[in-house]
PDB file of N, CA and C in Angstrom:
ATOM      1  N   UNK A   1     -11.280  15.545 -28.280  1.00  0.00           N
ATOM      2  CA  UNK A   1     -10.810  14.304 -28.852  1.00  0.00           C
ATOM      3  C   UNK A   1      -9.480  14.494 -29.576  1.00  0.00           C
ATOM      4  N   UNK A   2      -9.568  15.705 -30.003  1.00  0.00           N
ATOM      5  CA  UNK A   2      -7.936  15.952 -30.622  1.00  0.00           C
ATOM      6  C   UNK A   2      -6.824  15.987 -30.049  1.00  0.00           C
ATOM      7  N   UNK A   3      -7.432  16.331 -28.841  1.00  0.00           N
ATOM      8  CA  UNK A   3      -6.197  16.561 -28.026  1.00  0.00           C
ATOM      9  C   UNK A   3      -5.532  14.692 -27.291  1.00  0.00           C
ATOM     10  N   UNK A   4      -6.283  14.070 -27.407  1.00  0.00           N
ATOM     11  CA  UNK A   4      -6.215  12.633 -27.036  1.00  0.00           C
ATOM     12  C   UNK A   4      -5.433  11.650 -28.340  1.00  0.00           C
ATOM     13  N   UNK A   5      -5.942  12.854 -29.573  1.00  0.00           N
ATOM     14  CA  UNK A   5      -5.291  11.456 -30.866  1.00  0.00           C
ATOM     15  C   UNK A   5      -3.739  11.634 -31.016  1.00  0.00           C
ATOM     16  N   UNK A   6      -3.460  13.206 -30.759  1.00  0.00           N
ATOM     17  CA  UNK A   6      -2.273  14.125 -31.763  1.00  0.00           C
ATOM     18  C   UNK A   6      -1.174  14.144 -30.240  1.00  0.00           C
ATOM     19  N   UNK A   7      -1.331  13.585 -29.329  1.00  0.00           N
ATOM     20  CA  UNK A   7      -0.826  13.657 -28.079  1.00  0.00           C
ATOM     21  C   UNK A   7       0.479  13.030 -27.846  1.00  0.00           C
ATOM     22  N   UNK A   8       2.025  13.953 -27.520  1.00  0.00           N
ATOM     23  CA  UNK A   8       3.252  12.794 -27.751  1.00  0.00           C
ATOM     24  C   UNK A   8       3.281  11.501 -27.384  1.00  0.00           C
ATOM     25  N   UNK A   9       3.899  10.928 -27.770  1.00  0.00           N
ATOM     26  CA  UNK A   9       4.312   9.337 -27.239  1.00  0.00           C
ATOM     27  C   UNK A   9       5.264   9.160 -26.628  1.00  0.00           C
ATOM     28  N   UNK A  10       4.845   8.839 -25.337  1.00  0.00           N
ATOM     29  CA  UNK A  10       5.645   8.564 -23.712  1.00  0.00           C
ATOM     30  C   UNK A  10       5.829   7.475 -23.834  1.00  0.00           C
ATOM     31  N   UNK A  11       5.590   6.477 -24.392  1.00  0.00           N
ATOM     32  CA  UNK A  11       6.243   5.119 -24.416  1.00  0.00           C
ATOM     33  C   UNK A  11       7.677   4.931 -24.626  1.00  0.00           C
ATOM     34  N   UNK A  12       8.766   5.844 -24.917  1.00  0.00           N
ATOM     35  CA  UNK A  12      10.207   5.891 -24.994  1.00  0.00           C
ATOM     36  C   UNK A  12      10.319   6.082 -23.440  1.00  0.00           C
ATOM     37  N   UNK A  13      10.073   7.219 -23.082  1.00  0.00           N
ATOM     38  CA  UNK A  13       9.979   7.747 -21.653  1.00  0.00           C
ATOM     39  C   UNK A  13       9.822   7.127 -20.764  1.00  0.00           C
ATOM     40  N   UNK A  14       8.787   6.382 -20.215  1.00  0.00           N
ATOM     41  CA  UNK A  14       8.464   5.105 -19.550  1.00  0.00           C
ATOM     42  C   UNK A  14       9.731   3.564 -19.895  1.00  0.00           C
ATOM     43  N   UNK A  15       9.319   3.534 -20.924  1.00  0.00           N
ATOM     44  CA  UNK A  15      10.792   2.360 -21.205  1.00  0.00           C
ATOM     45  C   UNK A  15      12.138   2.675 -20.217  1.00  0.00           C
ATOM     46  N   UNK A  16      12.107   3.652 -20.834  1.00  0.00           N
ATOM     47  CA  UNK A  16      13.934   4.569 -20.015  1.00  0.00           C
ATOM     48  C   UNK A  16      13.641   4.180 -18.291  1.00  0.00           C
ATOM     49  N   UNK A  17      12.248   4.835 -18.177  1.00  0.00           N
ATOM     50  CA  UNK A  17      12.204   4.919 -16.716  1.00  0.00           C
ATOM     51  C   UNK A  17      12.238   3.581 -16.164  1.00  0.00           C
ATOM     52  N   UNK A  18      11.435   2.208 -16.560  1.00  0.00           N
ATOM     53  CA  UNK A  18      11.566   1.254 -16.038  1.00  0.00           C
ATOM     54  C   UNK A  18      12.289   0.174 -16.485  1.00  0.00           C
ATOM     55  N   UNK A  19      12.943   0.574 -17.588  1.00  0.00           N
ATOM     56  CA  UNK A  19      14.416  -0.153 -17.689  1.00  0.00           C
ATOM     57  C   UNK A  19      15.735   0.174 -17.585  1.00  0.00           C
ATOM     58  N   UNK A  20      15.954   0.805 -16.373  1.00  0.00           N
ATOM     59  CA  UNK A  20      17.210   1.386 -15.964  1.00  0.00           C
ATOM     60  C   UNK A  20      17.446   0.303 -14.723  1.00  0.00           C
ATOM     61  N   UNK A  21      18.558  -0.117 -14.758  1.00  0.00           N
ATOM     62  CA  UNK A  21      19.064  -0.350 -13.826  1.00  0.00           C
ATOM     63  C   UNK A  21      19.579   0.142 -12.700  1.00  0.00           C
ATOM     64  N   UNK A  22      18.739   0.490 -12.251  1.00  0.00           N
ATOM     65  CA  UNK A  22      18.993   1.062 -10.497  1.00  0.00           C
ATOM     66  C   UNK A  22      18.639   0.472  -9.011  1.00  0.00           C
ATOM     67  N   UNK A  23      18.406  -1.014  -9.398  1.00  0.00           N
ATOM     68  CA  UNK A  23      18.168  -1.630  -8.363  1.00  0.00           C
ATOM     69  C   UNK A  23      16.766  -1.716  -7.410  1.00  0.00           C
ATOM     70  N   UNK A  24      16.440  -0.727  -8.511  1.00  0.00           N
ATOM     71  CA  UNK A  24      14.194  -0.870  -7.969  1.00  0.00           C
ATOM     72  C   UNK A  24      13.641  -2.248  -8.375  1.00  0.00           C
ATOM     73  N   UNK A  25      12.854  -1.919  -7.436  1.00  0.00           N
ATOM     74  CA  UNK A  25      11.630  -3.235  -8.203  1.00  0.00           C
ATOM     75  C   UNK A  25      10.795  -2.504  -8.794  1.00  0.00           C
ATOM     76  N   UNK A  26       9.726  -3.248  -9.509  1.00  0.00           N
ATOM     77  CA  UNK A  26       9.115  -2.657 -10.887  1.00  0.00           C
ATOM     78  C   UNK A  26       8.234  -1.193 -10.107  1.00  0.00           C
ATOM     79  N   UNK A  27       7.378  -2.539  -8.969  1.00  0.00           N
ATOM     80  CA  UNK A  27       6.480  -1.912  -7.876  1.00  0.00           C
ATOM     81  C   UNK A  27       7.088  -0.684  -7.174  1.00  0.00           C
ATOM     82  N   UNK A  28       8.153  -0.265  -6.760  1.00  0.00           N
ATOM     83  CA  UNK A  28       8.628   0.475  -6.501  1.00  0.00           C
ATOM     84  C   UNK A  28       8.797   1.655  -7.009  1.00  0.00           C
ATOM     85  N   UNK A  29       9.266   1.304  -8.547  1.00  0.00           N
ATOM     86  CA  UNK A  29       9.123   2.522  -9.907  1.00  0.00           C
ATOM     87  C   UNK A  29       8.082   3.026  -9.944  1.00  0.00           C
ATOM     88  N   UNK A  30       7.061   2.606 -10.273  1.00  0.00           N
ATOM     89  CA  UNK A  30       5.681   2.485 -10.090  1.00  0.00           C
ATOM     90  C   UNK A  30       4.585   3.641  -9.165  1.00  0.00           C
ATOM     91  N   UNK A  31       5.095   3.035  -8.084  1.00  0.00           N
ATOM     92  CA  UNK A  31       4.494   3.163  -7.142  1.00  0.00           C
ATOM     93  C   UNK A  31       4.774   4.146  -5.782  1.00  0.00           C
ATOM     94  N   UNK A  32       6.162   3.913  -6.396  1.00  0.00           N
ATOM     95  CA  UNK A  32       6.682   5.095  -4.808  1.00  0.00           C
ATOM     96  C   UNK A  32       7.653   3.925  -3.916  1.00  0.00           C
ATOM     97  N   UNK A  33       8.414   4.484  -3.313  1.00  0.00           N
ATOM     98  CA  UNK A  33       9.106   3.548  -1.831  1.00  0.00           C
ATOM     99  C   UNK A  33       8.262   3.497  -0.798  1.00  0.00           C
ATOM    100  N   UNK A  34       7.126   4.237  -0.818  1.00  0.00           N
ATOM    101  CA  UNK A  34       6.532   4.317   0.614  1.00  0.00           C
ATOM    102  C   UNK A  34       5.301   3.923   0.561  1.00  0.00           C
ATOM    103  N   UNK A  35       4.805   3.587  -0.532  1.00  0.00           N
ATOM    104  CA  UNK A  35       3.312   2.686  -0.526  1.00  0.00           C
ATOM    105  C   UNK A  35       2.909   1.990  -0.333  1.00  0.00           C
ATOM    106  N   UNK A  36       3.839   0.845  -0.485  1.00  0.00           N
ATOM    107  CA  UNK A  36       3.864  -0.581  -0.012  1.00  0.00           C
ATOM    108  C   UNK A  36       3.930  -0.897   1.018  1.00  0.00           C
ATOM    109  N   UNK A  37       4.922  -0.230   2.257  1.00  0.00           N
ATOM    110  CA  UNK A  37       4.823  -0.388   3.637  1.00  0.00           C
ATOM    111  C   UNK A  37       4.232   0.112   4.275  1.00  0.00           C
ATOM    112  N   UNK A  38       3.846   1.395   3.708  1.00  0.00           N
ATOM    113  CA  UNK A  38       2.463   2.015   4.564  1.00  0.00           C
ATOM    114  C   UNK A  38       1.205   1.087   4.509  1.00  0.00           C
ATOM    115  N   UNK A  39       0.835   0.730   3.124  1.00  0.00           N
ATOM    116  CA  UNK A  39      -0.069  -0.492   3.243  1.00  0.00           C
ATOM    117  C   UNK A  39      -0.166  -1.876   3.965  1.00  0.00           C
ATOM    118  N   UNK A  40       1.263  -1.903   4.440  1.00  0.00           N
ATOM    119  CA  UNK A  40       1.551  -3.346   5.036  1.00  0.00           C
ATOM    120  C   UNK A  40       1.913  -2.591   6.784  1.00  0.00           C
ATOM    121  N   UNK A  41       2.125  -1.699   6.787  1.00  0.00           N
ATOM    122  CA  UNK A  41       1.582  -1.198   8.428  1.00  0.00           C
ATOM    123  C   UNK A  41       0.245  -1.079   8.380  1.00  0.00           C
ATOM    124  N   UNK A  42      -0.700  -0.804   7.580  1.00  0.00           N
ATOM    125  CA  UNK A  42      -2.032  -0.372   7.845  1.00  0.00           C
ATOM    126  C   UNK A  42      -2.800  -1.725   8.004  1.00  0.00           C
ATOM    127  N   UNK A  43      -2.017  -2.933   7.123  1.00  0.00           N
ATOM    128  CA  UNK A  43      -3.244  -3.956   7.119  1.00  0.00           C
ATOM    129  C   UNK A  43      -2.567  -4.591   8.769  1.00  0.00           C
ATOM    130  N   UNK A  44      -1.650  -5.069   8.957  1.00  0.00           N
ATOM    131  CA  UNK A  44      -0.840  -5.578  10.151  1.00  0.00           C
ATOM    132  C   UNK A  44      -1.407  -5.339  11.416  1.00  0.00           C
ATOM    133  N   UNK A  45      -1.796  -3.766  11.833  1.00  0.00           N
ATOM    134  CA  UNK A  45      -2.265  -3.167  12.635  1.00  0.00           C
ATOM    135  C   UNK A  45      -3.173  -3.319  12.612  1.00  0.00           C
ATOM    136  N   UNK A  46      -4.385  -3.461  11.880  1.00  0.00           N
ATOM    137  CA  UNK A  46      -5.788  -3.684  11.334  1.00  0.00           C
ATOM    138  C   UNK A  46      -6.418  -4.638  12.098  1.00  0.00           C
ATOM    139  N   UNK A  47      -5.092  -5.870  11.584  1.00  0.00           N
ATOM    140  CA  UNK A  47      -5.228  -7.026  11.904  1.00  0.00           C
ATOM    141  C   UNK A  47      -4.774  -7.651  13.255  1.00  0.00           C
ATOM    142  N   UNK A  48      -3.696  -6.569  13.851  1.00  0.00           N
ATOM    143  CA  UNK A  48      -3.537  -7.008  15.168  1.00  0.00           C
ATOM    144  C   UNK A  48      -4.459  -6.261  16.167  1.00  0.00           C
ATOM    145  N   UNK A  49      -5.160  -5.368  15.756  1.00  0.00           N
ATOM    146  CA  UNK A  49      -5.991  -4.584  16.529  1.00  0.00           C
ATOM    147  C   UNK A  49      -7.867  -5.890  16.807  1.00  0.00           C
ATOM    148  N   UNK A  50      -7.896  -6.548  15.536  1.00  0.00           N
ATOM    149  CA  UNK A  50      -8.823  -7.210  15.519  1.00  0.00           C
ATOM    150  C   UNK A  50      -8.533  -8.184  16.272  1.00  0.00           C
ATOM    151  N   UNK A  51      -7.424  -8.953  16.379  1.00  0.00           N
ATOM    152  CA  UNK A  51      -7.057  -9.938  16.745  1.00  0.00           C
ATOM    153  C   UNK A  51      -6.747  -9.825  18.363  1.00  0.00           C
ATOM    154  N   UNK A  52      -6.601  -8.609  18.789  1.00  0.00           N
ATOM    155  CA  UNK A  52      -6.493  -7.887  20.157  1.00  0.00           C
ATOM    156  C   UNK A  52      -8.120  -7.648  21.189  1.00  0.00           C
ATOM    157  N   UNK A  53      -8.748  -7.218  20.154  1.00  0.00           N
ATOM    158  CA  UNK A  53     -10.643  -7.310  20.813  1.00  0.00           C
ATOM    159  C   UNK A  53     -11.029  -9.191  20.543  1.00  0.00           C
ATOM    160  N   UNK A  54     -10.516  -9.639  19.773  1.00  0.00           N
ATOM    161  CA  UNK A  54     -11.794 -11.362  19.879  1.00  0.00           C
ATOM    162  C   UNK A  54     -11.035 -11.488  20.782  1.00  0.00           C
ATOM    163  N   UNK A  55     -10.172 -11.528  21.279  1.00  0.00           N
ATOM    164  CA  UNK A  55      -9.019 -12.197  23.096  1.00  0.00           C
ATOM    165  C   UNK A  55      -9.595 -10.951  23.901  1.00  0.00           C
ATOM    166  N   UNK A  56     -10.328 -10.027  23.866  1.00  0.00           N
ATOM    167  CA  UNK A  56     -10.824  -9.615  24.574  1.00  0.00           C
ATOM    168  C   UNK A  56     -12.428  -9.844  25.002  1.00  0.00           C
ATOM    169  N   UNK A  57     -12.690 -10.203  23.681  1.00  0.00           N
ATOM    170  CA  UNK A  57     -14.356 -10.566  23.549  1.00  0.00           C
ATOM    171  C   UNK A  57     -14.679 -11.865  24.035  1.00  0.00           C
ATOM    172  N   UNK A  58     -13.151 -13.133  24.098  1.00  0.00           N
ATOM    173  CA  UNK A  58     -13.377 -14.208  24.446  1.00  0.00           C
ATOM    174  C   UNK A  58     -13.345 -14.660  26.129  1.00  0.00           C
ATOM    175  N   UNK A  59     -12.522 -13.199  26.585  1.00  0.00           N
ATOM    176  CA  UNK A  59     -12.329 -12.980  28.205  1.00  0.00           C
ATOM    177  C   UNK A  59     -14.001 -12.383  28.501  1.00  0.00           C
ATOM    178  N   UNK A  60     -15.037 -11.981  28.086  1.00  0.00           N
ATOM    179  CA  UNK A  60     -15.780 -11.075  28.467  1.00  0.00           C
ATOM    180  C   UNK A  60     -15.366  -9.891  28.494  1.00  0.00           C
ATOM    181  N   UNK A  61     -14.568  -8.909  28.052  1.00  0.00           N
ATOM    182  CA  UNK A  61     -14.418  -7.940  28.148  1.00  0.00           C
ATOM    183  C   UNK A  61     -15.161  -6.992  26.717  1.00  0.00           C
ATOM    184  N   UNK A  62     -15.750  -6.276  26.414  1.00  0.00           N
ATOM    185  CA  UNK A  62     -16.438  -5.349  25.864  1.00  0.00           C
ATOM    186  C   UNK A  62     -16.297  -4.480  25.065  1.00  0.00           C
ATOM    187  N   UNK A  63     -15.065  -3.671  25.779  1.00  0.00           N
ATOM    188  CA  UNK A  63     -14.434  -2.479  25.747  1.00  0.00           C
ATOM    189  C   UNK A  63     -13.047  -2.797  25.113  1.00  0.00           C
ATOM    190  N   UNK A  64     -12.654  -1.916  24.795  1.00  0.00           N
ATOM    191  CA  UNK A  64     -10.684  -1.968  24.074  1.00  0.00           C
ATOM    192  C   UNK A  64     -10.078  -1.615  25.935  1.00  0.00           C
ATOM    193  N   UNK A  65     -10.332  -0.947  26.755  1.00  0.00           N
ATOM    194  CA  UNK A  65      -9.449  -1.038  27.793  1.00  0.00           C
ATOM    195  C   UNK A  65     -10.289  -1.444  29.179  1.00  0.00           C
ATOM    196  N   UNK A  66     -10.162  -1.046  30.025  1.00  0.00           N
ATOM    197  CA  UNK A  66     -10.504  -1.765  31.100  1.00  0.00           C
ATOM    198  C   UNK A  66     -11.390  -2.896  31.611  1.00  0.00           C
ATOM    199  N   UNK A  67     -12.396  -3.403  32.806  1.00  0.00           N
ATOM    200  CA  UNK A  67     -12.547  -4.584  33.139  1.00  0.00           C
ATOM    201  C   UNK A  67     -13.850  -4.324  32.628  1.00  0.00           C
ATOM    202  N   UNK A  68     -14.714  -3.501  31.904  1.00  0.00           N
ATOM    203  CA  UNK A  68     -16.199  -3.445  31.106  1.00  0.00           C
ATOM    204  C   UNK A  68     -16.791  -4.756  30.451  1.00  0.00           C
TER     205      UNK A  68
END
């Protein structure tokens, strides 16, 4: 617990970091450059992959490839 009370204060640190003007968004600071679009390829694909089997499920087809 001591080590949690007596612990520096990063709140200067953080300030600096997300109030600099460098043309980030907050999310970006945050988060990384590459989190956000990896998440937005993962749901996209997700979603075009689902959206790829019901047009297959609505032909009778079964399977992800051939006439099954």
């Amino acid at each position: 617990m001591a080590g949690w009370m007596f612990r520096e204060n990063r709140v200067p640190l953080y300030q600096r970091e997300f109030q600099k003007h460098d043309g980030l968004r907050t999310w970006e600071k945050s988060r990384g450059k590459w989190m956000i679009p990896a998440y937005k390829v993962i749901l996209f694909s997700s979603f075009g992959a689902s959206v790829y089997m019901m047009g297959r499920l609505v032909l009778g087809h079964k399977t992800w490839f051939g006439k099954n």
